[in-house]
PDB file of N, CA and C in Angstrom:
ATOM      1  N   UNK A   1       1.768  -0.043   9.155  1.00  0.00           N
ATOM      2  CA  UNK A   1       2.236  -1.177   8.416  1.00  0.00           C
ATOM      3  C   UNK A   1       3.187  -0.735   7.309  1.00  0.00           C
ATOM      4  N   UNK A   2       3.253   0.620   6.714  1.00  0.00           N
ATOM      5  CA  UNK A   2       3.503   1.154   5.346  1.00  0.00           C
ATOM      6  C   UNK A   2       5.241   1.171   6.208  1.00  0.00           C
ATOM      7  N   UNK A   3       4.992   1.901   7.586  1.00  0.00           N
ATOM      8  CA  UNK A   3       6.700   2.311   7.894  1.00  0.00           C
ATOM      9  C   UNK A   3       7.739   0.840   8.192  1.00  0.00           C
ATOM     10  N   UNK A   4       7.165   0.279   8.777  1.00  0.00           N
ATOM     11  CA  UNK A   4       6.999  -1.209   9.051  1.00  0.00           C
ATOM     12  C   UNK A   4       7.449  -2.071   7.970  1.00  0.00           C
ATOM     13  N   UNK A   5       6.667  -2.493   7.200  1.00  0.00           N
ATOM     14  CA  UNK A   5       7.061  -3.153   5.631  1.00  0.00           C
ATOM     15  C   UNK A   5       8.402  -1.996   4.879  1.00  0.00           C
ATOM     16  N   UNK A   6       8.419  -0.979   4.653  1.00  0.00           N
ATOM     17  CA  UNK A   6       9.556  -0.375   4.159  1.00  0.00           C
ATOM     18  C   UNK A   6      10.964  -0.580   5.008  1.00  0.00           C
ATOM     19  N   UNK A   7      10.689  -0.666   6.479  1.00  0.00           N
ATOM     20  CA  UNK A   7      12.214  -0.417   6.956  1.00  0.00           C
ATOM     21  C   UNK A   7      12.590  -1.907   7.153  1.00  0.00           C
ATOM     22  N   UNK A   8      11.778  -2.894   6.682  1.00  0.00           N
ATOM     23  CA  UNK A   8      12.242  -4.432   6.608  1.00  0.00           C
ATOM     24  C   UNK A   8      12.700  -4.663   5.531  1.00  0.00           C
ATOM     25  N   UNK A   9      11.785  -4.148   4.279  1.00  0.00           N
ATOM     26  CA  UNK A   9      12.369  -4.754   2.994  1.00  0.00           C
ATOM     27  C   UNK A   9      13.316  -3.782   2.159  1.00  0.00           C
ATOM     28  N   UNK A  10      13.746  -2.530   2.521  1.00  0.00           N
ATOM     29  CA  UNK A  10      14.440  -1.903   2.054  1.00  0.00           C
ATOM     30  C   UNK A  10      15.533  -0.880   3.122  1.00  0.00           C
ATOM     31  N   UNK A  11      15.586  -1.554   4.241  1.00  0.00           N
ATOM     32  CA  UNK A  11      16.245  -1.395   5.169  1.00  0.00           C
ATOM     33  C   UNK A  11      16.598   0.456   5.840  1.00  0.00           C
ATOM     34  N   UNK A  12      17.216   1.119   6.227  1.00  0.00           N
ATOM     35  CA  UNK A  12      17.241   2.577   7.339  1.00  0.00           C
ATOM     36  C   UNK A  12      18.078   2.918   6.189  1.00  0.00           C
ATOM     37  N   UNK A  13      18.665   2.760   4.920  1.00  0.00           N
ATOM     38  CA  UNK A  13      19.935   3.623   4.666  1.00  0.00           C
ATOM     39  C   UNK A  13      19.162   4.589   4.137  1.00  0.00           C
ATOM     40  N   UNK A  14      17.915   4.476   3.024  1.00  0.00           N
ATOM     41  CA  UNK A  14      17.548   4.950   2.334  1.00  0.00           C
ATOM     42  C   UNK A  14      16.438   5.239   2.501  1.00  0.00           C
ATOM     43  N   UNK A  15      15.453   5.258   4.453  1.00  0.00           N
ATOM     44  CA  UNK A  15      14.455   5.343   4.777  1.00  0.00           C
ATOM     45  C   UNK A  15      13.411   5.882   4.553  1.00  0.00           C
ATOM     46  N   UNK A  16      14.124   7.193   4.916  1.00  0.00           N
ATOM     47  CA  UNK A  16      12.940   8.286   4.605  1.00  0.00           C
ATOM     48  C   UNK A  16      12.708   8.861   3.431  1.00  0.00           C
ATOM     49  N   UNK A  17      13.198   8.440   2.179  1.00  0.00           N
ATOM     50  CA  UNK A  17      13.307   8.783   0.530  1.00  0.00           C
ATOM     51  C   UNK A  17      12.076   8.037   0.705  1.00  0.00           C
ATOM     52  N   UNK A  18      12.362   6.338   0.962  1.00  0.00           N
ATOM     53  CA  UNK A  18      11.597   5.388  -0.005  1.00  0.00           C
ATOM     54  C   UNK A  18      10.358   5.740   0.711  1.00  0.00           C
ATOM     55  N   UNK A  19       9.842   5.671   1.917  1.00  0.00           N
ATOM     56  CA  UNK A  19       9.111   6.180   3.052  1.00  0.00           C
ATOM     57  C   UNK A  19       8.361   7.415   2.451  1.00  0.00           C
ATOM     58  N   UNK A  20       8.801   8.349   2.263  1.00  0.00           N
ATOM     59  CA  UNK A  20       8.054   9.579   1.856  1.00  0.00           C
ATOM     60  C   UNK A  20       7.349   9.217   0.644  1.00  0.00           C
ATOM     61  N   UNK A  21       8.429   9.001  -0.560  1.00  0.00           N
ATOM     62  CA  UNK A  21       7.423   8.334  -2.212  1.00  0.00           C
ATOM     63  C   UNK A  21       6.171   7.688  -1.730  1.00  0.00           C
ATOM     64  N   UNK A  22       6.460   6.508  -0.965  1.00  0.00           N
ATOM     65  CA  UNK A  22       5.039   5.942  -0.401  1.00  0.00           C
ATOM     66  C   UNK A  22       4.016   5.734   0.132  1.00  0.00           C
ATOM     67  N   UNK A  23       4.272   6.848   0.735  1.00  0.00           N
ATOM     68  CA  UNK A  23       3.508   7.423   1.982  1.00  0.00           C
ATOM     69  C   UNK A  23       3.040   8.018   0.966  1.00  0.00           C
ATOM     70  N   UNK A  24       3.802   9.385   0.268  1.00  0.00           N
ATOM     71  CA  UNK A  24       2.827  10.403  -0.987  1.00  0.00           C
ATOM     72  C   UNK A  24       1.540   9.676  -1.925  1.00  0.00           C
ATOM     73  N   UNK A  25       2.319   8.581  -2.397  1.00  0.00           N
ATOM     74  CA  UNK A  25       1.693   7.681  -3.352  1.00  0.00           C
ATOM     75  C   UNK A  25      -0.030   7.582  -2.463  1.00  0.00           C
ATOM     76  N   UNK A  26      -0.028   7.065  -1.170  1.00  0.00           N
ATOM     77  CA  UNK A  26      -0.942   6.704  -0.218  1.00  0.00           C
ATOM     78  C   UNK A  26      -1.532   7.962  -0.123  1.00  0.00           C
ATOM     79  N   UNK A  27      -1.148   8.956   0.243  1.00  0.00           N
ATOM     80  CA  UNK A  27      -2.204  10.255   0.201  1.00  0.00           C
ATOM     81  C   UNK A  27      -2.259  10.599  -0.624  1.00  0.00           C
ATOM     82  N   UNK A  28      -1.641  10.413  -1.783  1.00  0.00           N
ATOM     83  CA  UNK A  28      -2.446  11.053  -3.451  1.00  0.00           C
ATOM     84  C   UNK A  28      -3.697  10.398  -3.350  1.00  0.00           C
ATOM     85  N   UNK A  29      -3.611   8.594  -3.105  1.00  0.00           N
ATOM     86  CA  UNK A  29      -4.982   8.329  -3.541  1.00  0.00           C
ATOM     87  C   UNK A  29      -5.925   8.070  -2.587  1.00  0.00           C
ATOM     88  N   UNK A  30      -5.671   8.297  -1.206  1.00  0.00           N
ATOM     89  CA  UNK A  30      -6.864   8.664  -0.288  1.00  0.00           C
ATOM     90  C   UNK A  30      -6.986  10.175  -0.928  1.00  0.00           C
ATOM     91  N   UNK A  31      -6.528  11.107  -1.168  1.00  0.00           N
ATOM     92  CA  UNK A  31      -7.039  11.849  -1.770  1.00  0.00           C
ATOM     93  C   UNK A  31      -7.830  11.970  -3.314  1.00  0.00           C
ATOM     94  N   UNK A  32      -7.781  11.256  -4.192  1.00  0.00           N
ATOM     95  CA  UNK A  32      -8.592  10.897  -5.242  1.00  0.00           C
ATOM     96  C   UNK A  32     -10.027  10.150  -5.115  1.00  0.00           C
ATOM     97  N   UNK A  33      -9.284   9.359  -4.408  1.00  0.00           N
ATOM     98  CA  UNK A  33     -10.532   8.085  -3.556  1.00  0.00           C
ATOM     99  C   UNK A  33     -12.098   8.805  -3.947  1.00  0.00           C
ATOM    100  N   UNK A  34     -12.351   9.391  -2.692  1.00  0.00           N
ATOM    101  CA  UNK A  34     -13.167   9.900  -2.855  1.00  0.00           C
ATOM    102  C   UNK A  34     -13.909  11.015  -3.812  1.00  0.00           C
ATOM    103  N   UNK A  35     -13.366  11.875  -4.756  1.00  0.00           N
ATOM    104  CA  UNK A  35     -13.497  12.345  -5.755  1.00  0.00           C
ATOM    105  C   UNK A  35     -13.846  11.207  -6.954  1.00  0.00           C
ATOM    106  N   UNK A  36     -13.031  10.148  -7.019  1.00  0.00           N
ATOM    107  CA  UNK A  36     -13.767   9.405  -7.833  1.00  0.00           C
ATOM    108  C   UNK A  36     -14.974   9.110  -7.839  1.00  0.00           C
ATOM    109  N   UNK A  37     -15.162   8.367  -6.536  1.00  0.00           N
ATOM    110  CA  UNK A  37     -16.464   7.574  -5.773  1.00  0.00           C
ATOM    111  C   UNK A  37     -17.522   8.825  -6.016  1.00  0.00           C
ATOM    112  N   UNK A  38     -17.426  10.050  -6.068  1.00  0.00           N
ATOM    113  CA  UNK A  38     -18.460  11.198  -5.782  1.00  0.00           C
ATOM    114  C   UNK A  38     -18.534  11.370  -7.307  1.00  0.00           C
ATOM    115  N   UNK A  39     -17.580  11.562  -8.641  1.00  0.00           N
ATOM    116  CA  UNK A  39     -17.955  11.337 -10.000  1.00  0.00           C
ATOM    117  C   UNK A  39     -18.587  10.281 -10.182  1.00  0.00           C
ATOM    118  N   UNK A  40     -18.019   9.365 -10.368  1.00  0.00           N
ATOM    119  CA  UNK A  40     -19.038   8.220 -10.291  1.00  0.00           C
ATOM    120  C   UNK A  40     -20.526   8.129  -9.767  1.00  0.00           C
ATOM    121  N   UNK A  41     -20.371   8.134  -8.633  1.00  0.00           N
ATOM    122  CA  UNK A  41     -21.818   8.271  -8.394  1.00  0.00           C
ATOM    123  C   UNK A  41     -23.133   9.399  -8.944  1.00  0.00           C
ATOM    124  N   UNK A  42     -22.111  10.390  -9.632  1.00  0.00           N
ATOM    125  CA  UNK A  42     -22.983  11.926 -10.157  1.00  0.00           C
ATOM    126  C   UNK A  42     -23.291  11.465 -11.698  1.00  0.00           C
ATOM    127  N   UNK A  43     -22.501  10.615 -12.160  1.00  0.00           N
ATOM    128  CA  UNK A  43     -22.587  10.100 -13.453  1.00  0.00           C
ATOM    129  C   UNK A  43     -23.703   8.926 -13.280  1.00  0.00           C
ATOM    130  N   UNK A  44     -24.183   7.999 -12.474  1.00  0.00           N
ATOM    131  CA  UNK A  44     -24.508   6.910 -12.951  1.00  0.00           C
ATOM    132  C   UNK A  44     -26.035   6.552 -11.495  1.00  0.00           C
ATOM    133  N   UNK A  45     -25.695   7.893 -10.772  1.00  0.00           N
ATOM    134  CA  UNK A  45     -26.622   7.549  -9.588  1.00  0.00           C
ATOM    135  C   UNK A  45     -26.417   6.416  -8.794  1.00  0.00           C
ATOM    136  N   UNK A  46     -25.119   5.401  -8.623  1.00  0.00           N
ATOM    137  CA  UNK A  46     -25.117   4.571  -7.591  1.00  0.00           C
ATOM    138  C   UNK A  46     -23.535   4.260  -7.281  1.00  0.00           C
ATOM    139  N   UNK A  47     -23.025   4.189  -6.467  1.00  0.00           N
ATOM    140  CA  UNK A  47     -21.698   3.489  -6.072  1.00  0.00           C
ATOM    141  C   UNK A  47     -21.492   2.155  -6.695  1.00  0.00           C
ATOM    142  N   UNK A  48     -21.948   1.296  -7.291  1.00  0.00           N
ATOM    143  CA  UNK A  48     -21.956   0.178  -7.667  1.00  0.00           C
ATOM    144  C   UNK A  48     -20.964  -0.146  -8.412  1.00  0.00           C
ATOM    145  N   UNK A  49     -20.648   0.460  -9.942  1.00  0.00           N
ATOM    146  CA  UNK A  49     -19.610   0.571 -10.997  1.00  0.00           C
ATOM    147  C   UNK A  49     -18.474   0.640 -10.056  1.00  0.00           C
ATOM    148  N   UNK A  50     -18.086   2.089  -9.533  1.00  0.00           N
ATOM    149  CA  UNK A  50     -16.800   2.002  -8.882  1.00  0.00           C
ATOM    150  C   UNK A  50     -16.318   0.834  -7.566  1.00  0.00           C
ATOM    151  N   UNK A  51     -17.322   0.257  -7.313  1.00  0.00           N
ATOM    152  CA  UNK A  51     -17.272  -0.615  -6.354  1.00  0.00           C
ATOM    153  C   UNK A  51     -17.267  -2.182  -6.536  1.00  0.00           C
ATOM    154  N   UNK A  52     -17.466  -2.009  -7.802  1.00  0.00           N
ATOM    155  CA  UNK A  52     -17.073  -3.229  -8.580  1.00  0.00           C
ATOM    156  C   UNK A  52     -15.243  -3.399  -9.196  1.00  0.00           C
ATOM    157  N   UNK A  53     -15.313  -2.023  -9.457  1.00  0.00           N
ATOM    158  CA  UNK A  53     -13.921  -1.854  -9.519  1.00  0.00           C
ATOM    159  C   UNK A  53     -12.349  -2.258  -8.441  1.00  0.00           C
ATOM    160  N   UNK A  54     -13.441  -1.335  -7.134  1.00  0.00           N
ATOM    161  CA  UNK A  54     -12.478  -1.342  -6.052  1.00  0.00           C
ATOM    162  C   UNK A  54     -12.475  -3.209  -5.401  1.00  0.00           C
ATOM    163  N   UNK A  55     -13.459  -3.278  -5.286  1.00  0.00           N
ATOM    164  CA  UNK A  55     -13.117  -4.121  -4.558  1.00  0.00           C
ATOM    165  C   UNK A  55     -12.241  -5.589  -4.849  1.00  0.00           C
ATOM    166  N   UNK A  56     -12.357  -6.138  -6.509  1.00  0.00           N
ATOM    167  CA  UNK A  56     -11.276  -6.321  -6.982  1.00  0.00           C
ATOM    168  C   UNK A  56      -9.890  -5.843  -6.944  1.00  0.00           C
ATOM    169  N   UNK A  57      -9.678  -4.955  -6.647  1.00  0.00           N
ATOM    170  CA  UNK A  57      -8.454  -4.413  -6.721  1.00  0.00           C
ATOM    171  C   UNK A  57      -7.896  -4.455  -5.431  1.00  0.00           C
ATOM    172  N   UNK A  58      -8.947  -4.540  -4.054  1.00  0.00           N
ATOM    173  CA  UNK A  58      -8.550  -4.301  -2.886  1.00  0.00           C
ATOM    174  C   UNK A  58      -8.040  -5.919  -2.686  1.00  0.00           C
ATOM    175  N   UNK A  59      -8.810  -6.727  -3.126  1.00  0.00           N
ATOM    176  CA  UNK A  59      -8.195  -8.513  -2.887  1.00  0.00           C
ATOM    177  C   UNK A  59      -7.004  -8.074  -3.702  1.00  0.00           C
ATOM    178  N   UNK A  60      -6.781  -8.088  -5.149  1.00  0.00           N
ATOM    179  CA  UNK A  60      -5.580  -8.457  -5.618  1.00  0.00           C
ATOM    180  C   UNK A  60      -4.505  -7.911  -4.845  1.00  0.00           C
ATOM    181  N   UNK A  61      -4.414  -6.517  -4.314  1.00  0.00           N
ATOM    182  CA  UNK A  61      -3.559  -5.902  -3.483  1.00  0.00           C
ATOM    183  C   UNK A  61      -3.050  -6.648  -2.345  1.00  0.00           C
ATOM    184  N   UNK A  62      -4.254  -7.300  -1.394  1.00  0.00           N
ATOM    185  CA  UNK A  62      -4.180  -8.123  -0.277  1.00  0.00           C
ATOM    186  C   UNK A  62      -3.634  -9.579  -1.119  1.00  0.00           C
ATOM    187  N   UNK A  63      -4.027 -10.375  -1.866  1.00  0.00           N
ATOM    188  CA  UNK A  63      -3.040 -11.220  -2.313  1.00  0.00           C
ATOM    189  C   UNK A  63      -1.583 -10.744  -2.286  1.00  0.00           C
ATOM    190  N   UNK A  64      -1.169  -9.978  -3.126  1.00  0.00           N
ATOM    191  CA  UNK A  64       0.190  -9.644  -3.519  1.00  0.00           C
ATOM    192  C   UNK A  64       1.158  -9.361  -2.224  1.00  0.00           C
ATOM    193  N   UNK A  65       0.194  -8.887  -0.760  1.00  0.00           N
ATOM    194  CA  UNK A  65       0.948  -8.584   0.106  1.00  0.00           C
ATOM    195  C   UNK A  65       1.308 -10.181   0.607  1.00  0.00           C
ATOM    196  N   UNK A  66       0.387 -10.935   0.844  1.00  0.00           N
ATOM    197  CA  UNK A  66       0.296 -12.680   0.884  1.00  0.00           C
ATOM    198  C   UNK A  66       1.678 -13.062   0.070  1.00  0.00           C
ATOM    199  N   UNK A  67       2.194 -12.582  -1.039  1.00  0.00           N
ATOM    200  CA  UNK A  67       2.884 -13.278  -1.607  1.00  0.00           C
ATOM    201  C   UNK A  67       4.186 -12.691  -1.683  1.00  0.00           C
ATOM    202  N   UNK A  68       4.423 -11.171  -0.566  1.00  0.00           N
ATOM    203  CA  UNK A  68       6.199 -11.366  -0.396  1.00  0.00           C
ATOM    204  C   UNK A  68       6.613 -12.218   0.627  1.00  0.00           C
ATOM    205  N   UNK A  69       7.791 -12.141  -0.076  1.00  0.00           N
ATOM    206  CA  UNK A  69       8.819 -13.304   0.692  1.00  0.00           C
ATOM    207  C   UNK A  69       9.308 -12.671   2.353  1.00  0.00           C
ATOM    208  N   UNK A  70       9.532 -13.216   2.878  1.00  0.00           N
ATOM    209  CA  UNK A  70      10.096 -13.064   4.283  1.00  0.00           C
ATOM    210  C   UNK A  70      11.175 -12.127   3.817  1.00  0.00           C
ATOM    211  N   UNK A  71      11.234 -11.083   5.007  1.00  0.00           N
ATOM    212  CA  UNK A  71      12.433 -10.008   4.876  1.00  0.00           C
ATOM    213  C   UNK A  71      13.632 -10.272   5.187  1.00  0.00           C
ATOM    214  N   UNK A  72      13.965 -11.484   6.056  1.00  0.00           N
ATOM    215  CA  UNK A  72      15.218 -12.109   5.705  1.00  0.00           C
ATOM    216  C   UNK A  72      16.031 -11.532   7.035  1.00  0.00           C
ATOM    217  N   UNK A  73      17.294 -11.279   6.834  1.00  0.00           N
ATOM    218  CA  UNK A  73      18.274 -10.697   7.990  1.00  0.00           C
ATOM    219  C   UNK A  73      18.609  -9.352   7.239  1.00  0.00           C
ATOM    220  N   UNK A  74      18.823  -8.565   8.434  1.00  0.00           N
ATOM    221  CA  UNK A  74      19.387  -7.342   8.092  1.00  0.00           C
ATOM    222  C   UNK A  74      20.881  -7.873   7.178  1.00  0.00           C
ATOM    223  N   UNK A  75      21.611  -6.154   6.803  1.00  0.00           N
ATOM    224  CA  UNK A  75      22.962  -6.130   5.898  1.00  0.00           C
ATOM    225  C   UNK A  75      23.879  -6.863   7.270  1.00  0.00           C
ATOM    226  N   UNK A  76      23.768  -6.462   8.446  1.00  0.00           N
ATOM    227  CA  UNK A  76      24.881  -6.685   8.897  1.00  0.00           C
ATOM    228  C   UNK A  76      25.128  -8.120   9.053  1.00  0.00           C
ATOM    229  N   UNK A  77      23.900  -9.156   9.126  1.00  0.00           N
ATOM    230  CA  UNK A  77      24.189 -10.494   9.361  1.00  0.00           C
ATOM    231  C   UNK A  77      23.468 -11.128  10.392  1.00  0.00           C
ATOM    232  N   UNK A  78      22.212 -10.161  11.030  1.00  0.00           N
ATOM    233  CA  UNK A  78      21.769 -10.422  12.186  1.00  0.00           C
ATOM    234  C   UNK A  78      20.498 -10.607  12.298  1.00  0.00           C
ATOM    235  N   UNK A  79      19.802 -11.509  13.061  1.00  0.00           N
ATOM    236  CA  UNK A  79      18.263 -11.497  13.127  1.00  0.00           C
ATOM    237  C   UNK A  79      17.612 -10.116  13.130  1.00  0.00           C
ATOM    238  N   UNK A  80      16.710 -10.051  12.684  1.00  0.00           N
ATOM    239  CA  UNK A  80      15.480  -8.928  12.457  1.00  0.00           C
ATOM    240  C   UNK A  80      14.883  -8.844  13.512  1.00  0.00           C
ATOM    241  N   UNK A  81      13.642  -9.944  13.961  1.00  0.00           N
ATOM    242  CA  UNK A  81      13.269 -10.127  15.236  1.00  0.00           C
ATOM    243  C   UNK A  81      13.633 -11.327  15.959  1.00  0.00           C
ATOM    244  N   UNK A  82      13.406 -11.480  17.062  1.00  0.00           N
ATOM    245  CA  UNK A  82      13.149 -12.519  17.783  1.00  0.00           C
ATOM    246  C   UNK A  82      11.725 -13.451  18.003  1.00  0.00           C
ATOM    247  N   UNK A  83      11.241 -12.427  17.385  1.00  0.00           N
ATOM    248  CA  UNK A  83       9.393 -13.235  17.624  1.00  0.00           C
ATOM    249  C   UNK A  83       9.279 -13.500  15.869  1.00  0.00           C
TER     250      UNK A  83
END
């Protein structure tokens, strides 16, 4: 979905720049992810706190994707898809 959503809303010129930042961004924090979740839980004995956290954050995220706009037509002037 990540390569997908980038080459619609910010089109092939500048692909694999914007593509890589975001992709990194995405494995920094599957890589934190769990280091948190494992502090947390060593601090307080339950997943609960951080999971109160996340899961707020996982709706607002899923809203915000709800609320871009259609990607429109490519630069040159032409439909995107057909479906």
């Amino acid at each position: 979905m990540l390569a997908y959503l980038t080459s619609r809303y910010f089109g092939l010129r500048c692909f694999a720049q914007i593509f890589s930042t975001l992709f990194a961004a995405v494995m920094i924090a599957m890589g934190l992810g769990p280091l948190a979740f494992g502090a947390v839980f060593d601090a307080t004995g339950s997943y609960i706190a951080v999971l109160a956290i996340g899961a707020p954050i996982c709706l607002v995220a899923s809203g915000l994707v709800l609320l871009l706009s259609p990607y429109g037509q490519r630069a040159r002037g032409g439909q995107v898809s057909l479906t």
